[in-house]
C-alpha atoms as a PDB file:
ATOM      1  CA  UNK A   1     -79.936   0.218  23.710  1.00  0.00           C
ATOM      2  CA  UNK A   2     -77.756  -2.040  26.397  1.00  0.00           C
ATOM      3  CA  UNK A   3     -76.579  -4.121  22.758  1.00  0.00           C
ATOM      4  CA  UNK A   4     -75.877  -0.945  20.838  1.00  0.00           C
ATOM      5  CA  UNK A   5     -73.882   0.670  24.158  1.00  0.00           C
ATOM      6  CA  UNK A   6     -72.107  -2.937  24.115  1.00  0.00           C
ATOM      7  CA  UNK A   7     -71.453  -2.835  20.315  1.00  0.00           C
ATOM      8  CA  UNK A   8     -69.616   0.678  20.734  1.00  0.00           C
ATOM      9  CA  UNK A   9     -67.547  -0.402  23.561  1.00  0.00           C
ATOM     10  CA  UNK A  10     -66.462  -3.380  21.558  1.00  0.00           C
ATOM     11  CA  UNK A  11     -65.666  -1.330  18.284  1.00  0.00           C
ATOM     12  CA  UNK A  12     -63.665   1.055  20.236  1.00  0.00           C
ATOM     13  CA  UNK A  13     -61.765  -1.939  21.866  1.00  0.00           C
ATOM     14  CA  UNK A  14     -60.899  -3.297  18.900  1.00  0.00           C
ATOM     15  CA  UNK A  15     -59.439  -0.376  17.062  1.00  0.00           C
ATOM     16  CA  UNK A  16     -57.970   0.767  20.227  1.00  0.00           C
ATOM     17  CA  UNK A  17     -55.918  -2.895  19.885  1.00  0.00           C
ATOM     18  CA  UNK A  18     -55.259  -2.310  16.115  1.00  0.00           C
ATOM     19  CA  UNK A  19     -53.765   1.160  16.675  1.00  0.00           C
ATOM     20  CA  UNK A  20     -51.823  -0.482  19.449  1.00  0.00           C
ATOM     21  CA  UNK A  21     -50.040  -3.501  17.540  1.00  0.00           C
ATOM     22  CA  UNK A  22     -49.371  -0.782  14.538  1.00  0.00           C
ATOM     23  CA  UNK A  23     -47.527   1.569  16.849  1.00  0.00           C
ATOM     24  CA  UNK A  24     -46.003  -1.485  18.270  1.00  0.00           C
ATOM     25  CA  UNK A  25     -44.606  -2.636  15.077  1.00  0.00           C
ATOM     26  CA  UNK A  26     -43.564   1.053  14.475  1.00  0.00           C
ATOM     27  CA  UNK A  27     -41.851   1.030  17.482  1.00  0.00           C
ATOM     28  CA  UNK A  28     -39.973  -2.535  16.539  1.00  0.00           C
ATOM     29  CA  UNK A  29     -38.378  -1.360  13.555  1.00  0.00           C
ATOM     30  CA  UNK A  30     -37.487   2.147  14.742  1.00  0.00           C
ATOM     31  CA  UNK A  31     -35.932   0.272  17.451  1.00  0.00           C
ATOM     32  CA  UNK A  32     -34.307  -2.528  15.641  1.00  0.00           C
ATOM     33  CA  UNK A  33     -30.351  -3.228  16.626  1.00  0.00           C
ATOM     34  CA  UNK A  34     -29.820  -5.564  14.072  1.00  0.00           C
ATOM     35  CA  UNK A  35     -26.582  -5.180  12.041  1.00  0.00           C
ATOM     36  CA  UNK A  36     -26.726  -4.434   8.617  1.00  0.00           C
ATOM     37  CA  UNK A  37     -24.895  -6.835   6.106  1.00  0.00           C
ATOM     38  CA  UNK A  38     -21.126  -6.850   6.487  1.00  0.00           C
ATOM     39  CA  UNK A  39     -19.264  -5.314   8.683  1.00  0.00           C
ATOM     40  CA  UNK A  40     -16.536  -2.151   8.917  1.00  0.00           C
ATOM     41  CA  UNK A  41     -12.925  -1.365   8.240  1.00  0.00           C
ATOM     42  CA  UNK A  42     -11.597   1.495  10.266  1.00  0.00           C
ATOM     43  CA  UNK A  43      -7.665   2.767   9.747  1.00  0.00           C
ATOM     44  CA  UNK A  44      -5.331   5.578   9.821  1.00  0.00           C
ATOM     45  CA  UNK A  45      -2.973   7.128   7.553  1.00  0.00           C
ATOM     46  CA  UNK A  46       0.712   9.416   8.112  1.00  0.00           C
ATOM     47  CA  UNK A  47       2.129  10.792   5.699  1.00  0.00           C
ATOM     48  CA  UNK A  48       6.251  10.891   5.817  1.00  0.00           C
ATOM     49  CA  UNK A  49       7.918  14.446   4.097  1.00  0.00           C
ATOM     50  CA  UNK A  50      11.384  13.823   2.275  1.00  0.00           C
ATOM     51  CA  UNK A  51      12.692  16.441   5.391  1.00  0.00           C
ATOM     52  CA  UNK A  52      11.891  13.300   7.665  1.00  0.00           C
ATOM     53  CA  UNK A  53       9.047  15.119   9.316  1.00  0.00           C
ATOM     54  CA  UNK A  54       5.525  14.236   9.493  1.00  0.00           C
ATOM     55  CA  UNK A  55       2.541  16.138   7.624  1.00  0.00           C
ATOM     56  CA  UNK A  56      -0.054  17.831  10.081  1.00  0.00           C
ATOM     57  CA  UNK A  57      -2.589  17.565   7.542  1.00  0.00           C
ATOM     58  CA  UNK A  58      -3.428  13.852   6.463  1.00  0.00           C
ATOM     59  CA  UNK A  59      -6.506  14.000   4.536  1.00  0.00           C
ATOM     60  CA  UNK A  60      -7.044  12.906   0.761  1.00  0.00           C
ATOM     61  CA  UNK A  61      -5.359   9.456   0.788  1.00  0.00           C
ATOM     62  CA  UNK A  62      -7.189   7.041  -1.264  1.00  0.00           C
ATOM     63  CA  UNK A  63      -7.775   3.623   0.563  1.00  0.00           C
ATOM     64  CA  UNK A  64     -10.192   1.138  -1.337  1.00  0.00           C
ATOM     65  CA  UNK A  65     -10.124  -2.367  -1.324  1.00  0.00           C
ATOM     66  CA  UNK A  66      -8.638  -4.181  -4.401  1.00  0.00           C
ATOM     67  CA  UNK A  67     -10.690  -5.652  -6.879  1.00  0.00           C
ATOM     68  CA  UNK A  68     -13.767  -4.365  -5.557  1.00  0.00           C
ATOM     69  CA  UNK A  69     -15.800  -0.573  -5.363  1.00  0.00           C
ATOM     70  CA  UNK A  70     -15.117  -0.227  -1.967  1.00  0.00           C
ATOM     71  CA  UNK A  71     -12.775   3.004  -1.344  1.00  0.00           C
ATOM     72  CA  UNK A  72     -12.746   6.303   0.493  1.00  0.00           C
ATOM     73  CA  UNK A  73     -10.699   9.278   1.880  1.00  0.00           C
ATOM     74  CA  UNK A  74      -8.583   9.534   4.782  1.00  0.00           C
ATOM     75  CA  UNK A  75      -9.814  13.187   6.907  1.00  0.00           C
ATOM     76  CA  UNK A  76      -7.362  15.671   8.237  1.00  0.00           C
ATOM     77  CA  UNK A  77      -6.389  13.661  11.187  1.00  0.00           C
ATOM     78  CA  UNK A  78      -6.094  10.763   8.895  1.00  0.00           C
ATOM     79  CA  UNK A  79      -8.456   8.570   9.900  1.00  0.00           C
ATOM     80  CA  UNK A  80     -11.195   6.362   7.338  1.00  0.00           C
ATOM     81  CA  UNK A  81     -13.670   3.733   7.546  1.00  0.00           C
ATOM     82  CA  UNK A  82     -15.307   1.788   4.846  1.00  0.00           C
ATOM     83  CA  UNK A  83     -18.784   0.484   5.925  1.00  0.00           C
ATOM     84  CA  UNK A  84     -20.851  -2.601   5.231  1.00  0.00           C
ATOM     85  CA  UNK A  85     -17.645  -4.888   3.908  1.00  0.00           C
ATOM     86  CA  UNK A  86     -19.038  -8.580   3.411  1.00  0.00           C
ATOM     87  CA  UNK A  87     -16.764 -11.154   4.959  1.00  0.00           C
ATOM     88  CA  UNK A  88     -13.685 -12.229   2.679  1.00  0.00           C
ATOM     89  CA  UNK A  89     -10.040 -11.592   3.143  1.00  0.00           C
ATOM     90  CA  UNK A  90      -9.010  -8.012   0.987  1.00  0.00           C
ATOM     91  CA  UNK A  91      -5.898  -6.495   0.049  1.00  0.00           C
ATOM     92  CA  UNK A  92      -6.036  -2.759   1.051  1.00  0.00           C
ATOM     93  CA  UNK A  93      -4.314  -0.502  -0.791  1.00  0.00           C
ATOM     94  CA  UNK A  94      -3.244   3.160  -0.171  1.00  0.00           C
ATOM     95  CA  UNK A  95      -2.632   6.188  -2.779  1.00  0.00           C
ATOM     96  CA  UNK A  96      -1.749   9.420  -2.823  1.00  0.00           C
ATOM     97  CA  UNK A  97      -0.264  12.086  -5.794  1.00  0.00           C
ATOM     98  CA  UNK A  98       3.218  12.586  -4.629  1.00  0.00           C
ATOM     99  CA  UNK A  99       3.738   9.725  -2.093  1.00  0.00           C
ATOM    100  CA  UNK A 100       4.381   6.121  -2.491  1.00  0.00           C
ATOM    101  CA  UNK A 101       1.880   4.363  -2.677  1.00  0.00           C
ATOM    102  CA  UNK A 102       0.926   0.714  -0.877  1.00  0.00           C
ATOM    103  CA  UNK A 103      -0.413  -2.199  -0.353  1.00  0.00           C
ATOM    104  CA  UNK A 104      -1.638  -4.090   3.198  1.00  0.00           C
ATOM    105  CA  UNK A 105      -2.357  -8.149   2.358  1.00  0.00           C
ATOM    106  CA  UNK A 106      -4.601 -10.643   3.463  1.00  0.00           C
ATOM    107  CA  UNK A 107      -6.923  -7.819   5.995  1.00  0.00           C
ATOM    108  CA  UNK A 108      -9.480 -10.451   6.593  1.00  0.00           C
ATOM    109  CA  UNK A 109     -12.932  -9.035   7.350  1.00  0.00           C
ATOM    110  CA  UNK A 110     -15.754 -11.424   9.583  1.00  0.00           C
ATOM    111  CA  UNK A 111     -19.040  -9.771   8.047  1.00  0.00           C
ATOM    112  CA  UNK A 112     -19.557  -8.738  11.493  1.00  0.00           C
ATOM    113  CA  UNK A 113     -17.529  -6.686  13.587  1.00  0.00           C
ATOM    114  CA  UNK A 114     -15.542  -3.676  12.963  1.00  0.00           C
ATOM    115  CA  UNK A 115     -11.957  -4.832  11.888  1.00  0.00           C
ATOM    116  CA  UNK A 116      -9.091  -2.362  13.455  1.00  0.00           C
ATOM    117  CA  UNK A 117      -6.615  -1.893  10.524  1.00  0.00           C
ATOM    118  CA  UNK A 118      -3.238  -1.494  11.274  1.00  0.00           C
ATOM    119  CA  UNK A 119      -1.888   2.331  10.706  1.00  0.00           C
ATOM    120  CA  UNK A 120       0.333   2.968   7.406  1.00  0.00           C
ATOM    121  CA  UNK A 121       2.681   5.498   6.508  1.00  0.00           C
ATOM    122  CA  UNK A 122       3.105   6.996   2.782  1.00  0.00           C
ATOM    123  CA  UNK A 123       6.488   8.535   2.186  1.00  0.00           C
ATOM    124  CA  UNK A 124       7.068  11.370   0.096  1.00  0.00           C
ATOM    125  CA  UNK A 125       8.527  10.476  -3.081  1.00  0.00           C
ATOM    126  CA  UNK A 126      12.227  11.621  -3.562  1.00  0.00           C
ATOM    127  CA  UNK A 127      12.407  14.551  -6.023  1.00  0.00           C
ATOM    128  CA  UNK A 128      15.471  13.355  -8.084  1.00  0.00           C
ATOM    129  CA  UNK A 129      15.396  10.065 -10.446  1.00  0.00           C
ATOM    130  CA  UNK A 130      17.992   7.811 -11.367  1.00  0.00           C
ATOM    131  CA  UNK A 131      18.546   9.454 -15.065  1.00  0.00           C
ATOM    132  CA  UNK A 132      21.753   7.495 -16.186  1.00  0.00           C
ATOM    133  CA  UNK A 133      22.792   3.756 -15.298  1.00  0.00           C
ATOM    134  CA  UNK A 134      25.943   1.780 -16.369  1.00  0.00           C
ATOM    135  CA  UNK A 135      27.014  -2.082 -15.781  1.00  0.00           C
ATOM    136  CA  UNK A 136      30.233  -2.397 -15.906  1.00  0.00           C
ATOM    137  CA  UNK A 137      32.697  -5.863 -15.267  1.00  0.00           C
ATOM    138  CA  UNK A 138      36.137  -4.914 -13.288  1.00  0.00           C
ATOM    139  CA  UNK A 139      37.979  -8.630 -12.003  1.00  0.00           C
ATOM    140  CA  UNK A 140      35.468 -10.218  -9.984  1.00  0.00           C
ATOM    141  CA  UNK A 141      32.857  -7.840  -9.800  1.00  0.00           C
ATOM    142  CA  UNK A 142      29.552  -5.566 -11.520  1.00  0.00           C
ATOM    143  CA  UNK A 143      30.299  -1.961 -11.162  1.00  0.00           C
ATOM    144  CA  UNK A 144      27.251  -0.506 -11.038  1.00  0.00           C
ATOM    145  CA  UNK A 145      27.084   3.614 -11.691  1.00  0.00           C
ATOM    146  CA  UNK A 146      24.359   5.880 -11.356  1.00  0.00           C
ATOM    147  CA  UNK A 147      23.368   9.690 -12.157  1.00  0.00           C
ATOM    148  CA  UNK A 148      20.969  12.080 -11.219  1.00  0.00           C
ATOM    149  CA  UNK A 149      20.421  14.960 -13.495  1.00  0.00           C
ATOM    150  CA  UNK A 150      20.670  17.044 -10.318  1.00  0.00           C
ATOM    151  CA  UNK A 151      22.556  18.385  -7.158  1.00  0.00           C
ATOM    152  CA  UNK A 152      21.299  18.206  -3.537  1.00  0.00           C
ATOM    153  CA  UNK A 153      22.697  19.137   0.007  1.00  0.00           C
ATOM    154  CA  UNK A 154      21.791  15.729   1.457  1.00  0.00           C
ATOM    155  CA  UNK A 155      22.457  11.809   0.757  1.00  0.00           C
ATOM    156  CA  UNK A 156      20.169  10.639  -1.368  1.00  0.00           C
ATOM    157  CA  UNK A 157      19.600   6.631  -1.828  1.00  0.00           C
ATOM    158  CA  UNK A 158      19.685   4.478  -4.811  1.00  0.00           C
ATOM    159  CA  UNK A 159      17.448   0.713  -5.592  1.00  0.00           C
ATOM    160  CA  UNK A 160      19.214  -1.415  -7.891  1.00  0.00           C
ATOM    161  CA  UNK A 161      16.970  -4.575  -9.357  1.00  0.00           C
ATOM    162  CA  UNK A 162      19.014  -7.578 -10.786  1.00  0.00           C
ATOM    163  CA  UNK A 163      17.313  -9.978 -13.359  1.00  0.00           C
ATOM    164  CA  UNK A 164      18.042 -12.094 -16.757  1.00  0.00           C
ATOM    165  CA  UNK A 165      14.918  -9.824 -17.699  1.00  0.00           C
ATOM    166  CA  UNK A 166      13.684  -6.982 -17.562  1.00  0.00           C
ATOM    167  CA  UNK A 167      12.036  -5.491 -14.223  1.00  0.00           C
ATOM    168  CA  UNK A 168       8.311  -4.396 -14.538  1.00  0.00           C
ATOM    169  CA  UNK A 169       8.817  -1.261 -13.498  1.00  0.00           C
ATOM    170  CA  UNK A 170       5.430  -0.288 -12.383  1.00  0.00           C
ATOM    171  CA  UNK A 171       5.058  -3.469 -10.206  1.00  0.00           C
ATOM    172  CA  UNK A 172       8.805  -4.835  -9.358  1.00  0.00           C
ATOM    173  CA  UNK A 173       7.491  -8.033  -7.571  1.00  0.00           C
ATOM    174  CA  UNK A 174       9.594 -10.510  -9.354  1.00  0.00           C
ATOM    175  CA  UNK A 175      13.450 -10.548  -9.459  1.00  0.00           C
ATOM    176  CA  UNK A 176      16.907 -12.330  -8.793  1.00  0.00           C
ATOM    177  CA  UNK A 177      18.368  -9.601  -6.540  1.00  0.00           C
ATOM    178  CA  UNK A 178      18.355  -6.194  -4.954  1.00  0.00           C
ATOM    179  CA  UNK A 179      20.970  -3.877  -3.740  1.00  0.00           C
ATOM    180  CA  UNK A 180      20.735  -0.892  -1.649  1.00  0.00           C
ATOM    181  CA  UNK A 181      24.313   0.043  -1.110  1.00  0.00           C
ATOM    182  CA  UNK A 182      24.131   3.199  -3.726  1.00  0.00           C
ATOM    183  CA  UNK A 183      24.109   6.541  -2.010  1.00  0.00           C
ATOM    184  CA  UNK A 184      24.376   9.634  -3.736  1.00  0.00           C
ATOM    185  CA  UNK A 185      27.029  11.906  -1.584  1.00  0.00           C
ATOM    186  CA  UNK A 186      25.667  15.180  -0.561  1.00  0.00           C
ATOM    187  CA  UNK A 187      26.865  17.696  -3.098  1.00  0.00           C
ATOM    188  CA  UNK A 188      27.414  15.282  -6.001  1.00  0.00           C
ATOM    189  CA  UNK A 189      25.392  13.921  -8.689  1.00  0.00           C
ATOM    190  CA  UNK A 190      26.686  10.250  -9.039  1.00  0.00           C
ATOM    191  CA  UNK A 191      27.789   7.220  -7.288  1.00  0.00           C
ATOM    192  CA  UNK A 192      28.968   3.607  -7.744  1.00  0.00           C
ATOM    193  CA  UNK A 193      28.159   0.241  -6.213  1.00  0.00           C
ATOM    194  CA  UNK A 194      29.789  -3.108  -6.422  1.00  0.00           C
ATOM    195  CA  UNK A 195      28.588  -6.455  -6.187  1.00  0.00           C
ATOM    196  CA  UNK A 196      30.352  -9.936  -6.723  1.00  0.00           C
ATOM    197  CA  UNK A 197      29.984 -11.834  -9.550  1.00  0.00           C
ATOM    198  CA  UNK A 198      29.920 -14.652  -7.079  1.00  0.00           C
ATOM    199  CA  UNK A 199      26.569 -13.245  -5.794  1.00  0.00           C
ATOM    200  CA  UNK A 200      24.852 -14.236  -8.676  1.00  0.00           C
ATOM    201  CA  UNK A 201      26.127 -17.521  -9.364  1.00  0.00           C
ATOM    202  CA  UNK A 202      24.454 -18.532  -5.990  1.00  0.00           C
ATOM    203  CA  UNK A 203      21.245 -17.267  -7.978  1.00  0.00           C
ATOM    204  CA  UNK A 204      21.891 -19.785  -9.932  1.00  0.00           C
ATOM    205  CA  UNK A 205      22.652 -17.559 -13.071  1.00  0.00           C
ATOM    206  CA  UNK A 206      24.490 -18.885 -15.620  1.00  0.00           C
ATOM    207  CA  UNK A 207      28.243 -17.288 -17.061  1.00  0.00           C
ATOM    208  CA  UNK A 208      27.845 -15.732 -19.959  1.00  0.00           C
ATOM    209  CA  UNK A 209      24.458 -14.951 -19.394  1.00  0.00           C
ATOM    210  CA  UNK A 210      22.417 -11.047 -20.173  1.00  0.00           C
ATOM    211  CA  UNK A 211      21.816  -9.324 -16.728  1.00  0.00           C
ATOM    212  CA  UNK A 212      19.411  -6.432 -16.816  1.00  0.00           C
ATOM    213  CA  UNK A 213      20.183  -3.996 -14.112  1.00  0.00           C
ATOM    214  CA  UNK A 214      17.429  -1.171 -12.971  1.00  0.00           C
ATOM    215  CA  UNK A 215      18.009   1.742 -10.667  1.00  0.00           C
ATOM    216  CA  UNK A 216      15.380   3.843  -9.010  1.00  0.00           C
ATOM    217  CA  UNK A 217      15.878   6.617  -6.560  1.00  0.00           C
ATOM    218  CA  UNK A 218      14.180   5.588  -2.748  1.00  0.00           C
ATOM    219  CA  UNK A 219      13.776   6.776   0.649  1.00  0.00           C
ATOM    220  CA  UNK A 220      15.127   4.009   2.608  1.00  0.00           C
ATOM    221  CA  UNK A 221      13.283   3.342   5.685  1.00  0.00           C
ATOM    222  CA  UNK A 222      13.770   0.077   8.095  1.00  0.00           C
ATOM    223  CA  UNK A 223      11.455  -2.434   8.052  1.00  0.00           C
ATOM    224  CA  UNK A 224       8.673  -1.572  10.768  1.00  0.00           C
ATOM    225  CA  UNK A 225       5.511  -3.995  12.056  1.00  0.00           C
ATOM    226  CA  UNK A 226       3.327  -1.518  10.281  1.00  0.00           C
ATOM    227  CA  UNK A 227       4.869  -2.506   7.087  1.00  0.00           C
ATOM    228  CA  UNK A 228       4.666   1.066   6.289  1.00  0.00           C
ATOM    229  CA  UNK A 229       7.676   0.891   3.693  1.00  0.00           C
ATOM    230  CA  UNK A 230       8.154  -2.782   2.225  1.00  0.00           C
ATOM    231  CA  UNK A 231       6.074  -6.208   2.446  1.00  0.00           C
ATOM    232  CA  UNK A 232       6.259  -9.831   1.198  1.00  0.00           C
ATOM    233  CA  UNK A 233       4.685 -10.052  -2.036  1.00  0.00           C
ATOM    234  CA  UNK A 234       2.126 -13.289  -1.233  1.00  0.00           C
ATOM    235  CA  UNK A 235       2.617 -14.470  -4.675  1.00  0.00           C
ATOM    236  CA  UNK A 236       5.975 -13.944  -5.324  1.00  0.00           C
ATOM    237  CA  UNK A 237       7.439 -13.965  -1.663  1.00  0.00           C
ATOM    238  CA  UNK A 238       9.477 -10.948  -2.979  1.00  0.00           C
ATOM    239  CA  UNK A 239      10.169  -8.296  -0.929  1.00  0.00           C
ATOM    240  CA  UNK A 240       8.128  -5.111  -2.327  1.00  0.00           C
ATOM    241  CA  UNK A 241       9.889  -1.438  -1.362  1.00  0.00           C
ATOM    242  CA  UNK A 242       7.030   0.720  -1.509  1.00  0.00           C
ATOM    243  CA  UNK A 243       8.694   4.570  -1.443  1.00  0.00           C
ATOM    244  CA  UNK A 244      10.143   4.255  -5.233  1.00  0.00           C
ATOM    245  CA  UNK A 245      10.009   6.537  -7.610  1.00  0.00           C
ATOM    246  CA  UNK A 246       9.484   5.944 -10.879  1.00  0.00           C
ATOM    247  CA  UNK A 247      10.816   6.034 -14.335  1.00  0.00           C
ATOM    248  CA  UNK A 248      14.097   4.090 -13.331  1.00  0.00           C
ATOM    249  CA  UNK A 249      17.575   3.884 -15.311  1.00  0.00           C
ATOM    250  CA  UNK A 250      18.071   0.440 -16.798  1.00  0.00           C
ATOM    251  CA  UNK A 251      21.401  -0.835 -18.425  1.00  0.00           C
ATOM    252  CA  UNK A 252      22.584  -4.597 -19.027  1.00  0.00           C
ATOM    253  CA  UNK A 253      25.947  -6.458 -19.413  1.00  0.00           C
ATOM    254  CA  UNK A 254      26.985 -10.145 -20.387  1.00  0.00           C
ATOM    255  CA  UNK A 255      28.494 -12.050 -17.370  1.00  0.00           C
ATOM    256  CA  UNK A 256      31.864 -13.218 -17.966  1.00  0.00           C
ATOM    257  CA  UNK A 257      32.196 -17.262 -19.264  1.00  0.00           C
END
């Protein structure tokens, strides 16, 4: 009687124990603080009008990482995160249907802690293009002159690219020279730009020589440490102008011998 008493003490001690370490191991993983694998991006977004005011509403801008399937939305206030980014160094890039879109390099990412981004800004793209372009040679200089197809009550900004070929439009990391002396007058439809011929034979581009000139309308913005509105192209080390629009004019001439 004592043994069987004895036995059922036992017994009850040991699946008492059992039920113990199984809640315990419960407990351990519902618990658990360790990180998942990779880490987080976390950014913001503004969004410039063409009436040089900000947008209340920010939501909808595309951010993913390039060359991979990482990518979300910005919310209202603009904000996003990307979760559970494996360590590596990513080029971010941001896009959204009527604004310029860009590009922030080398974001380098630990595998392990959330990495602040730095904020951008997408500008509105201009509503006018650059419809007509023509090179001309007058004494020592290129006469560059561009048309819109329409009128406005403000200035409105003109990108000229300079190359023995032609500019990728679509990309426009790789060229001889840019000029952003082209401004539109309020109230007119045209204007003219000159630039030395000297100019480009300290590009080391030969007389007699093709020169391929493309225009693009732009909202010209200073360079700012958010790098909001151009950036160094790390293969090319040209600068990029993000806030162009696109198709642009294009129209050549023969350098003088």
């Amino acid at each position: 009687m004592i043994k069987q008493y004895v036995g059922h003490i036992l017994l009850n001690l040991t699946i008492a124990m059992f039920i113990g370490s199984l809640i315990g191991c419960m407990d351990s993983r519902v618990t658990s603080t360790e990180d998942p694998p990779g880490s987080q991006f976390r950014g913001s977004v503004k969004l410039y009008a063409e009436d040089n005011s900000f947008e209340i509403n920010k939501n909808l801008v595309l951010v993913r990482l390039e060359g991979t399937g990482f990518e979300t939305l910005t919310d209202t206030a603009g904000k996003w995160t990307l979760n559970l980014i494996p360590q590596g160094t990513y080029t971010i890039v941001y896009s959204k249907p009527g604004y310029s879109s860009a590009k922030r390099f080398s974001v380098r990412c630990d595998g392990k802690l959330p990495a602040i981004v730095q904020p951008m800004t997408l500008a509105q793209l201009p509503s006018y293009t650059v419809d007509e372009l023509e090179a001309t040679i007058k004494n020592d200089s290129l006469i560059i002159n561009g048309k819109t197809a329409t009128f406005a009550n403000q200035d409105r900004r003109v990108i000229v690219y300079f190359d023995t070929v032609l500019t990728d439009q679509q990309t426009r990391n790789s060229y001889l020279y840019t000029s952003l002396d082209m401004i539109i007058p309020s109230g007119l439809n045209s204007a003219t730009c000159s630039i030395p011929l000297a100019q480009f034979s300290s590009l080391g581009i030969q007389k007699g020589a093709t020169l391929f000139c493309t225009a693009f309308s732009i909202v010209r913005f200073e360079a700012t440490a958010e790098e909001s509105f151009l950036a160094i192209d790390p293969i090319t080390k040209k600068t990029l102008f993000w806030n162009v629009r696109l198709p642009g004019a294009v129209a050549t001439c023969t350098l003088p011998k």
